[in-house]
PDB file of N, CA and C in Angstrom:
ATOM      1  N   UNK A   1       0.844  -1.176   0.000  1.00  0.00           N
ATOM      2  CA  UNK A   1       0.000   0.000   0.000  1.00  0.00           C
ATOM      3  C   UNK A   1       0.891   1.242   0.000  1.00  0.00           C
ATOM      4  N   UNK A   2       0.375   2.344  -0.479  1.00  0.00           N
ATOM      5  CA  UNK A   2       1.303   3.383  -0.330  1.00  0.00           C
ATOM      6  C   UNK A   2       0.844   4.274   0.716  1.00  0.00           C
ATOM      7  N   UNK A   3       2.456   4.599   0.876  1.00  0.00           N
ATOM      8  CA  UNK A   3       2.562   5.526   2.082  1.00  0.00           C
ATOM      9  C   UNK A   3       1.549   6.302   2.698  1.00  0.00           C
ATOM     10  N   UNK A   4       1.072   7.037   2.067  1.00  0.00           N
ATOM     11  CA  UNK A   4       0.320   8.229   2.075  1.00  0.00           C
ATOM     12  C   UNK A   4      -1.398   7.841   2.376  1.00  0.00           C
ATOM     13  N   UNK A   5      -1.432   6.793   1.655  1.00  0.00           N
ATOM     14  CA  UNK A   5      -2.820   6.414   1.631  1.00  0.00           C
ATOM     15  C   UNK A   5      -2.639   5.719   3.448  1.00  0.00           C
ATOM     16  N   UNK A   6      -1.851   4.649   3.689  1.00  0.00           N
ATOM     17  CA  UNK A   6      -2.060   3.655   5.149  1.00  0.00           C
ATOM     18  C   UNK A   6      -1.968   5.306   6.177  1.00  0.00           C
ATOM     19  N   UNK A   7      -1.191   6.325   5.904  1.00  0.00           N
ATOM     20  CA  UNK A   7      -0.907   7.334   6.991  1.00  0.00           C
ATOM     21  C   UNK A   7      -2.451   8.193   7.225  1.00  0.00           C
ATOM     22  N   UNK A   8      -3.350   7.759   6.026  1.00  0.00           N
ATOM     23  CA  UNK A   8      -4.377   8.588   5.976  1.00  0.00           C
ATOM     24  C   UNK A   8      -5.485   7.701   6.691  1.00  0.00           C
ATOM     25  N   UNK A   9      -5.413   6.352   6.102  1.00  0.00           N
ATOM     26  CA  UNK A   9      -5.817   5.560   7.322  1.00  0.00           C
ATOM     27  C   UNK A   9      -6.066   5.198   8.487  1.00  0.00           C
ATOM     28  N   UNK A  10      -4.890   5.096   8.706  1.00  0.00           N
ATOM     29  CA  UNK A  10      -4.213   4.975  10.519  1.00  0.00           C
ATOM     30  C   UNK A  10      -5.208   6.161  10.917  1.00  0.00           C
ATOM     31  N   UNK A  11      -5.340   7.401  10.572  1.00  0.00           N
ATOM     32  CA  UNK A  11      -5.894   9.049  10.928  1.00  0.00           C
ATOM     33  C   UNK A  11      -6.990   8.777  11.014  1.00  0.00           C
ATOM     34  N   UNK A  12      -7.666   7.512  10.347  1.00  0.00           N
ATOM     35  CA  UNK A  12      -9.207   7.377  10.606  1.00  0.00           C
ATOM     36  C   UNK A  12      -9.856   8.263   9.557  1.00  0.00           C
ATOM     37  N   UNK A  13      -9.098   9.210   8.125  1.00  0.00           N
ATOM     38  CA  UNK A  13      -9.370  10.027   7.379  1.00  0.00           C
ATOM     39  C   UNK A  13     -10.515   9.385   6.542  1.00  0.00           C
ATOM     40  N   UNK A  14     -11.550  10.015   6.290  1.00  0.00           N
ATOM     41  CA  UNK A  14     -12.711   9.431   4.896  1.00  0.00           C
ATOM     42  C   UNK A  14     -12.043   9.575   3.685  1.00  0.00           C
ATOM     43  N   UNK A  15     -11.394  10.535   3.384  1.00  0.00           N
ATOM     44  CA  UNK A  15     -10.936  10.691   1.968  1.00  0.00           C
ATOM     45  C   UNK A  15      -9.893  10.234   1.920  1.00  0.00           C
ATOM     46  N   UNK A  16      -9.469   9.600   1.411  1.00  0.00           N
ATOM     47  CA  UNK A  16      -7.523   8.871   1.233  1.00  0.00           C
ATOM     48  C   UNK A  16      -7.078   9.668   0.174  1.00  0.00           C
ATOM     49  N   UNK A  17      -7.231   9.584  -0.716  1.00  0.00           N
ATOM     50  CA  UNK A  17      -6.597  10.778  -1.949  1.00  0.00           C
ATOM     51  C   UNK A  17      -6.947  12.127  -2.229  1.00  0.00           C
ATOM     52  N   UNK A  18      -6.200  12.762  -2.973  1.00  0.00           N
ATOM     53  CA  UNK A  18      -6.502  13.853  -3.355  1.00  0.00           C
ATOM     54  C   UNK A  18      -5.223  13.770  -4.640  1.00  0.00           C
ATOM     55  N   UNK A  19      -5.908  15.204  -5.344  1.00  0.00           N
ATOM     56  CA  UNK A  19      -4.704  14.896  -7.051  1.00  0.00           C
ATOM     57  C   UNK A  19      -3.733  14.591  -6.230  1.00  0.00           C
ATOM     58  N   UNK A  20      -3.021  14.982  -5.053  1.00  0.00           N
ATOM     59  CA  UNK A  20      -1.681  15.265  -5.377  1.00  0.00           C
ATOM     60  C   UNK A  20      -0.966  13.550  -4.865  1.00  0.00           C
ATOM     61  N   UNK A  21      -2.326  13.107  -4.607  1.00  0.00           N
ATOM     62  CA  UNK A  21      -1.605  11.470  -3.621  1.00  0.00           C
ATOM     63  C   UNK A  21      -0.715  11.104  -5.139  1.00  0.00           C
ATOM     64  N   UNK A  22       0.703  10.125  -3.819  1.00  0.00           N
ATOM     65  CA  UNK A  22       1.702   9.479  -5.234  1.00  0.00           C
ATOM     66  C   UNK A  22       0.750   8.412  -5.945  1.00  0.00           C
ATOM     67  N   UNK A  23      -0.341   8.313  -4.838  1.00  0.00           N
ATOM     68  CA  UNK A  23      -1.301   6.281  -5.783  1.00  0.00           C
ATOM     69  C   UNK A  23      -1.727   6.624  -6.289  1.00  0.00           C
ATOM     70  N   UNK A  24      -1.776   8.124  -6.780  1.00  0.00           N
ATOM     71  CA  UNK A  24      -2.798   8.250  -8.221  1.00  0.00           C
ATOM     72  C   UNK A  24      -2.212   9.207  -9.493  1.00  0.00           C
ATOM     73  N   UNK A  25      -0.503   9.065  -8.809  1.00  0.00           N
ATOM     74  CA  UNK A  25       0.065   9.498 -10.118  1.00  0.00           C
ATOM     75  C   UNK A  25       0.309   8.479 -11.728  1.00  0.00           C
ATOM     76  N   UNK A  26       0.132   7.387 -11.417  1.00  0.00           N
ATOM     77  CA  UNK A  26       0.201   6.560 -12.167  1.00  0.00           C
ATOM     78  C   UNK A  26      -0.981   6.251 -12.867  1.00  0.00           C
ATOM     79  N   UNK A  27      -2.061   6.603 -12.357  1.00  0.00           N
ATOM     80  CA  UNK A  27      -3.574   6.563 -13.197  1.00  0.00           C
ATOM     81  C   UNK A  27      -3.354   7.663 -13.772  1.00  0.00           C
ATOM     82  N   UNK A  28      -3.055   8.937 -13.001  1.00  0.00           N
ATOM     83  CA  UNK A  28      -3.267  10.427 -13.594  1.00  0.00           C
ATOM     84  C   UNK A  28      -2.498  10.261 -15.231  1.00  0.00           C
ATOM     85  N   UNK A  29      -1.500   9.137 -15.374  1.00  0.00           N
ATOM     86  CA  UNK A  29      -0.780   9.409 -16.622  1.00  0.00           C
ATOM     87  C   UNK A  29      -1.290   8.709 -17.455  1.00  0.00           C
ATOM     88  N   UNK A  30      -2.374   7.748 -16.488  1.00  0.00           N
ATOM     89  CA  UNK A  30      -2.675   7.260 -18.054  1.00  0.00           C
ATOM     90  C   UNK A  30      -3.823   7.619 -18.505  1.00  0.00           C
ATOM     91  N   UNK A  31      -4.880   8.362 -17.636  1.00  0.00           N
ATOM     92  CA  UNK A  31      -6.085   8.917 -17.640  1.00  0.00           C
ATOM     93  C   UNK A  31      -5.657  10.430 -19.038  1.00  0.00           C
ATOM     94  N   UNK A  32      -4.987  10.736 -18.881  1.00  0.00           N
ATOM     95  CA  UNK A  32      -4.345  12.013 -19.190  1.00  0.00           C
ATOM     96  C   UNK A  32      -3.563  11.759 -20.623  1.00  0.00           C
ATOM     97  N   UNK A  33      -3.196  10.327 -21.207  1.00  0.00           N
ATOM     98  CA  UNK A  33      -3.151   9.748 -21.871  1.00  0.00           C
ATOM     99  C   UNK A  33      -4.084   8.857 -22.983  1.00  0.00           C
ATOM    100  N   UNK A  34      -5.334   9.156 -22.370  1.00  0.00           N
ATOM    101  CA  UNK A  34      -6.511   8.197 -22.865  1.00  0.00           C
ATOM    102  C   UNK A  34      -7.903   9.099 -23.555  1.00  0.00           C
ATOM    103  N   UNK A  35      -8.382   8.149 -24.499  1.00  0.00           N
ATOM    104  CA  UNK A  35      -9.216   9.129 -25.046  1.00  0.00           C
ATOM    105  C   UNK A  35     -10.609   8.808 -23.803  1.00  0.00           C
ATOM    106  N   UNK A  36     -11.639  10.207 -24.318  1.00  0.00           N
ATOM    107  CA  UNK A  36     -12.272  10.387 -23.649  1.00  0.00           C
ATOM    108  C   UNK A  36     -13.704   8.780 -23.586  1.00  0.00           C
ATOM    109  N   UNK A  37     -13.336   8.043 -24.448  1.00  0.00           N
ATOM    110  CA  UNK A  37     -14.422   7.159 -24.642  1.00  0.00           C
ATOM    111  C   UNK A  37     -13.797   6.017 -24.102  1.00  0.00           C
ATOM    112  N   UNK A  38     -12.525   6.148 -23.777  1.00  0.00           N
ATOM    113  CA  UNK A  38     -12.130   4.989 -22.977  1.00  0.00           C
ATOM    114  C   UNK A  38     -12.221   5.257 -21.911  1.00  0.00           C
ATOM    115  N   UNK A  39     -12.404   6.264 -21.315  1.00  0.00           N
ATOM    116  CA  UNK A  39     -12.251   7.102 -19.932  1.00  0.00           C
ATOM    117  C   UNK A  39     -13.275   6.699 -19.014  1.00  0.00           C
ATOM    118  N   UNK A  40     -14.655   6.967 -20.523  1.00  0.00           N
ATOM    119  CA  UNK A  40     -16.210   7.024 -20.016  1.00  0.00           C
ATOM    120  C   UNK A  40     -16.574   5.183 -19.807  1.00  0.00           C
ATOM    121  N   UNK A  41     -16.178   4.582 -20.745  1.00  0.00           N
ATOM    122  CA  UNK A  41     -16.173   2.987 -20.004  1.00  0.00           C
ATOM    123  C   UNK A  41     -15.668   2.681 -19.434  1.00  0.00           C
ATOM    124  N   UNK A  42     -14.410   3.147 -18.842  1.00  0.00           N
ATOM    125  CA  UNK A  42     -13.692   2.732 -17.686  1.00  0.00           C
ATOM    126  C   UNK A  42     -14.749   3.216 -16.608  1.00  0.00           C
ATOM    127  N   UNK A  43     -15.560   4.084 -16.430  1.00  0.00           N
ATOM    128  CA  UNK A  43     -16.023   4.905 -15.317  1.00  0.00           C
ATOM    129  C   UNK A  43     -17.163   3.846 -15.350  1.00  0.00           C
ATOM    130  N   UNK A  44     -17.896   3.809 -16.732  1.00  0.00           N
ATOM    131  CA  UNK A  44     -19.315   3.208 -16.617  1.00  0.00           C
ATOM    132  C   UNK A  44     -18.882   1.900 -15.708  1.00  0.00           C
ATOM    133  N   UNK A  45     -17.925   0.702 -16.286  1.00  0.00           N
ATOM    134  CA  UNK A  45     -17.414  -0.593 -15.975  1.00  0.00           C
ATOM    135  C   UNK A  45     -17.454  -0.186 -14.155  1.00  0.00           C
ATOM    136  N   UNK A  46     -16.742   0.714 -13.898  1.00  0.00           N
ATOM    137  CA  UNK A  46     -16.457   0.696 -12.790  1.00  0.00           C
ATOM    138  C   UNK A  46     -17.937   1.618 -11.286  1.00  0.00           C
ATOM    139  N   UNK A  47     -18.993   1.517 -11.951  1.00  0.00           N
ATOM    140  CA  UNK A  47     -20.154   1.547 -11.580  1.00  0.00           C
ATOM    141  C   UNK A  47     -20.917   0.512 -11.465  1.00  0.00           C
ATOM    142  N   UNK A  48     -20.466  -0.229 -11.782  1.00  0.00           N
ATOM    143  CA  UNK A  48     -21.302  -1.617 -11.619  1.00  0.00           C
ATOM    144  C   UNK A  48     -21.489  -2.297 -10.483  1.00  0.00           C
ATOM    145  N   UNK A  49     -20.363  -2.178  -9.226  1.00  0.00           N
ATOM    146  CA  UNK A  49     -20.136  -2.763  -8.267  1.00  0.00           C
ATOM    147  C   UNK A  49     -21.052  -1.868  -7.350  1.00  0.00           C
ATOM    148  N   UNK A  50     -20.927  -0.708  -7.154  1.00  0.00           N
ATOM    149  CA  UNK A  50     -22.021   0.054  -6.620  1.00  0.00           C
ATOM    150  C   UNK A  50     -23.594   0.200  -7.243  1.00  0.00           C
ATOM    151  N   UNK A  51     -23.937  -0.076  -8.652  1.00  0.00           N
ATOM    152  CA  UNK A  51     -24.630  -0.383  -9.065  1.00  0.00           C
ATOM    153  C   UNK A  51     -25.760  -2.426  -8.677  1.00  0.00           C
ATOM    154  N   UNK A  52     -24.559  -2.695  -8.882  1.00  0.00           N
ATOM    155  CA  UNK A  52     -25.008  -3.939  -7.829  1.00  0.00           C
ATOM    156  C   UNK A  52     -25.803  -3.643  -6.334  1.00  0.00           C
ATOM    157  N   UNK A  53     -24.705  -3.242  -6.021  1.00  0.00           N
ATOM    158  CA  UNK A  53     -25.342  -2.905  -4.023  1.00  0.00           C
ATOM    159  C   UNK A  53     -26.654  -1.753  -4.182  1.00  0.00           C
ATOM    160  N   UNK A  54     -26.685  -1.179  -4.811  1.00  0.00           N
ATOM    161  CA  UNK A  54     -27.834  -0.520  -5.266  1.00  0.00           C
ATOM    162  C   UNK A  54     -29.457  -1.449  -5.755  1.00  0.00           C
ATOM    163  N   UNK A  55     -29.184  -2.464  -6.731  1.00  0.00           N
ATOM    164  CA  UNK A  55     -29.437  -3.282  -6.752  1.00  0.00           C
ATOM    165  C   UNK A  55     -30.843  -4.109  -5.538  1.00  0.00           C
ATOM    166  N   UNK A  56     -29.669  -4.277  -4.915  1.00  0.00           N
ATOM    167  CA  UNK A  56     -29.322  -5.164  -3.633  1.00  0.00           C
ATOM    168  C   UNK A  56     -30.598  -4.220  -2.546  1.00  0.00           C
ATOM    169  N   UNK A  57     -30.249  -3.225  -2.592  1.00  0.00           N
ATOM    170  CA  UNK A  57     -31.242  -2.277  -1.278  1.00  0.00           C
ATOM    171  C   UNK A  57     -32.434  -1.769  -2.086  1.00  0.00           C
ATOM    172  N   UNK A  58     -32.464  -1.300  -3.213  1.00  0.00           N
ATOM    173  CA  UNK A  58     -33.263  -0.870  -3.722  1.00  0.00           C
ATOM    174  C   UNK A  58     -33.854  -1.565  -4.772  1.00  0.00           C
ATOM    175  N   UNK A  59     -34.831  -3.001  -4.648  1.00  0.00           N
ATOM    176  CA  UNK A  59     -34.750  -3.993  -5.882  1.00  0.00           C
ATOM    177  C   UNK A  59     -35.885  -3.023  -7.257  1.00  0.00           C
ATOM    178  N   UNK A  60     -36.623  -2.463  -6.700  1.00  0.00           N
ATOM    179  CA  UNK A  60     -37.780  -1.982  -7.518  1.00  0.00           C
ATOM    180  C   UNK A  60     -37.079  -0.970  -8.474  1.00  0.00           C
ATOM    181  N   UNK A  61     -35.969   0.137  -7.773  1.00  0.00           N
ATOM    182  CA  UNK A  61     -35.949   0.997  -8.136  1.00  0.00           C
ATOM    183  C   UNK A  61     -34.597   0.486  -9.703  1.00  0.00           C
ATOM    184  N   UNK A  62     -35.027   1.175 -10.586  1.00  0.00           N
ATOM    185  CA  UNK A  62     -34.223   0.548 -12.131  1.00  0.00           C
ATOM    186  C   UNK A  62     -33.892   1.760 -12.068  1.00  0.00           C
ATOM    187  N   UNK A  63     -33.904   3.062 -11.945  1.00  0.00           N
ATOM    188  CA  UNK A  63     -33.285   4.623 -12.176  1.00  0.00           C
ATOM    189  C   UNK A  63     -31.854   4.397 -12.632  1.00  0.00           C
ATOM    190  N   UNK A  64     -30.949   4.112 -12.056  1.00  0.00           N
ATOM    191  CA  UNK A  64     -29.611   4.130 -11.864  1.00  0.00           C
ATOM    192  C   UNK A  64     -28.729   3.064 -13.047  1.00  0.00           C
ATOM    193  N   UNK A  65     -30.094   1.678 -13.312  1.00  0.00           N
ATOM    194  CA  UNK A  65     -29.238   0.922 -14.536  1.00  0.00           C
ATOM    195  C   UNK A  65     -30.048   1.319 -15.687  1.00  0.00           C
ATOM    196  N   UNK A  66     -30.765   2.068 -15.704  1.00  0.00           N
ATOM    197  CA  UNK A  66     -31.154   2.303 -16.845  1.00  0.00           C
ATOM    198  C   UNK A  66     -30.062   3.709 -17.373  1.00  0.00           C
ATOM    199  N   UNK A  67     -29.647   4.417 -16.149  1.00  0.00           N
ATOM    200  CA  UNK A  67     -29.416   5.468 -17.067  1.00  0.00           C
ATOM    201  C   UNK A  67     -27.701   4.951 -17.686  1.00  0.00           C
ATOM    202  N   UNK A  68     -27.718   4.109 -16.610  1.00  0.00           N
ATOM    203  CA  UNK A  68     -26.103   3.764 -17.108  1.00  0.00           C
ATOM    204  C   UNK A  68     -25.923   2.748 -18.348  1.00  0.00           C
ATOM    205  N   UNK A  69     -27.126   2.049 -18.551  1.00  0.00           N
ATOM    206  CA  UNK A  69     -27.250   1.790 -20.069  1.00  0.00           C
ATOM    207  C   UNK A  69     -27.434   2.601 -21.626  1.00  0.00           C
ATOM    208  N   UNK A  70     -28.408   3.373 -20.471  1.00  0.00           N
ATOM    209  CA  UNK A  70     -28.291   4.350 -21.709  1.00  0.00           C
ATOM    210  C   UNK A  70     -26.618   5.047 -22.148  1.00  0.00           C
ATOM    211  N   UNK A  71     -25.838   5.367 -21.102  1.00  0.00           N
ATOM    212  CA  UNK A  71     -24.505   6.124 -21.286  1.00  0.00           C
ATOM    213  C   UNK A  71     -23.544   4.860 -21.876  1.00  0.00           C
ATOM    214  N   UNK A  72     -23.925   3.661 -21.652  1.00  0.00           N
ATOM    215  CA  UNK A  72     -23.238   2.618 -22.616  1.00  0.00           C
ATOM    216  C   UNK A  72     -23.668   2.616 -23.775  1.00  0.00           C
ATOM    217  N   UNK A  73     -24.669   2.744 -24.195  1.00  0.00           N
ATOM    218  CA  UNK A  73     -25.014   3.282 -25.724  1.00  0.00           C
ATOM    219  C   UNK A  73     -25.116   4.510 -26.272  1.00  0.00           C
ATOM    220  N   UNK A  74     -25.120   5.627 -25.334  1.00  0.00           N
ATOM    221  CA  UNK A  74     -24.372   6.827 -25.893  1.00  0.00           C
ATOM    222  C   UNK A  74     -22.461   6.515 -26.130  1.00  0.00           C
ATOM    223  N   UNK A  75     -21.895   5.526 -25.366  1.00  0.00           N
ATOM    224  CA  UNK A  75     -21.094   6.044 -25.722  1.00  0.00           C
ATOM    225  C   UNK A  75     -20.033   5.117 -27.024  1.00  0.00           C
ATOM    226  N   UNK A  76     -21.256   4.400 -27.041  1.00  0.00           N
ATOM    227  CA  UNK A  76     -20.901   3.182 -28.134  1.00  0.00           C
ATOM    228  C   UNK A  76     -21.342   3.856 -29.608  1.00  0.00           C
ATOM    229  N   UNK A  77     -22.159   5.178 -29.520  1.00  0.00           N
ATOM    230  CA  UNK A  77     -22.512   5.843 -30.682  1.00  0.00           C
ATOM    231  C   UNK A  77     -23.770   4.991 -31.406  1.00  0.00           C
ATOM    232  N   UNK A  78     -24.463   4.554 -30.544  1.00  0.00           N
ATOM    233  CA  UNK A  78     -26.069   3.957 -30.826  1.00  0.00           C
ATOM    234  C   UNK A  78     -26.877   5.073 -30.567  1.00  0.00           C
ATOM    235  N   UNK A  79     -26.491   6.302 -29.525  1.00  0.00           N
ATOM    236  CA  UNK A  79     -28.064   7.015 -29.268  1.00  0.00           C
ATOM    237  C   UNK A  79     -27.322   8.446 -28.900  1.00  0.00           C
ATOM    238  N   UNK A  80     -28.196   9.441 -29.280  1.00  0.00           N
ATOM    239  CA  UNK A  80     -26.962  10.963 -29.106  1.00  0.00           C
ATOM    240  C   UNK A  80     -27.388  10.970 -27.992  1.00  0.00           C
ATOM    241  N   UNK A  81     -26.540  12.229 -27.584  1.00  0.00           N
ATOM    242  CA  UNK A  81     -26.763  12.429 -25.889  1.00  0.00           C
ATOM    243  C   UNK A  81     -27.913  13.395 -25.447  1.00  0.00           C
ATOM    244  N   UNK A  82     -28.849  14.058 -26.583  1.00  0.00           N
ATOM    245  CA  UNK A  82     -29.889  14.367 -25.620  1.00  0.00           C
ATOM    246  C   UNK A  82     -30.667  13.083 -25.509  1.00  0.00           C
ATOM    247  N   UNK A  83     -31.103  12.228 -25.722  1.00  0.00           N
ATOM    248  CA  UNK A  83     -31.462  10.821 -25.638  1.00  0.00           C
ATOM    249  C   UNK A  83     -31.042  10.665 -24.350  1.00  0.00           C
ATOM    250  N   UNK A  84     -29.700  10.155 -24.571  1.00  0.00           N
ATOM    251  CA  UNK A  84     -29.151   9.775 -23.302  1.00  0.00           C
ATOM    252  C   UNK A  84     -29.352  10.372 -22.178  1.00  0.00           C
ATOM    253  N   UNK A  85     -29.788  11.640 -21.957  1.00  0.00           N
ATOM    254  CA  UNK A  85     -29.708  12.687 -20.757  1.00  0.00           C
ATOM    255  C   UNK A  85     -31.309  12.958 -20.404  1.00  0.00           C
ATOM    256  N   UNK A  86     -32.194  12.223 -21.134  1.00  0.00           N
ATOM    257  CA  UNK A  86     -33.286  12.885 -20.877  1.00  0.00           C
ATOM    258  C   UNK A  86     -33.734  10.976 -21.105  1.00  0.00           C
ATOM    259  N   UNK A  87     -33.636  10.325 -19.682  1.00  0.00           N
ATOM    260  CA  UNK A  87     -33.963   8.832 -19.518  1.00  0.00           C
ATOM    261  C   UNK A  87     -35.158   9.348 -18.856  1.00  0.00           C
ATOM    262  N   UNK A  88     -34.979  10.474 -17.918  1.00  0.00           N
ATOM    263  CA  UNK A  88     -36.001  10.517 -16.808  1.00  0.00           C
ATOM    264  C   UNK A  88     -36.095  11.845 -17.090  1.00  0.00           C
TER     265      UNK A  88
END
């Protein structure tokens, strides 16, 4: 683990990073490196796990996978984005 993050820990801190942490200089280069449509599926992909637990507490409520389907097909270039932005 890095430094900075276990010292923020130990502190009992909620937030562990910020830009300047070293554990996120190595994303920052490649984020900063990447086009914006790889960016947006990396983000969507990485909604899923909270999307799950969402899921999980809220079974009725679909709000949250619908809109994130829709932003998988906005960003696959199936549907423009007022489409996409106007689910609800």
């Amino acid at each position: 683990m890095f430094k900075d993050v276990e010292n923020k820990i130990n502190r009992k801190n909620k937030i562990l990073f910020d830009h300047n942490s070293s554990s996120l200089q190595e994303l920052s280069v490649l984020i900063d490196n990447s086009s914006r449509l790889t960016i947006t599926l990396w983000a969507l992909d990485c909604a899923q796990i909270p999307l799950n637990k969402f899921k999980n507490e809220y079974p009725n409520d679909n709000r949250p996978r619908v809109s994130i389907t829709k932003a998988y097909e906005w960003a696959r270039g199936e549907i423009k984005m007022p489409l996409a932005k106007n689910t609800y």
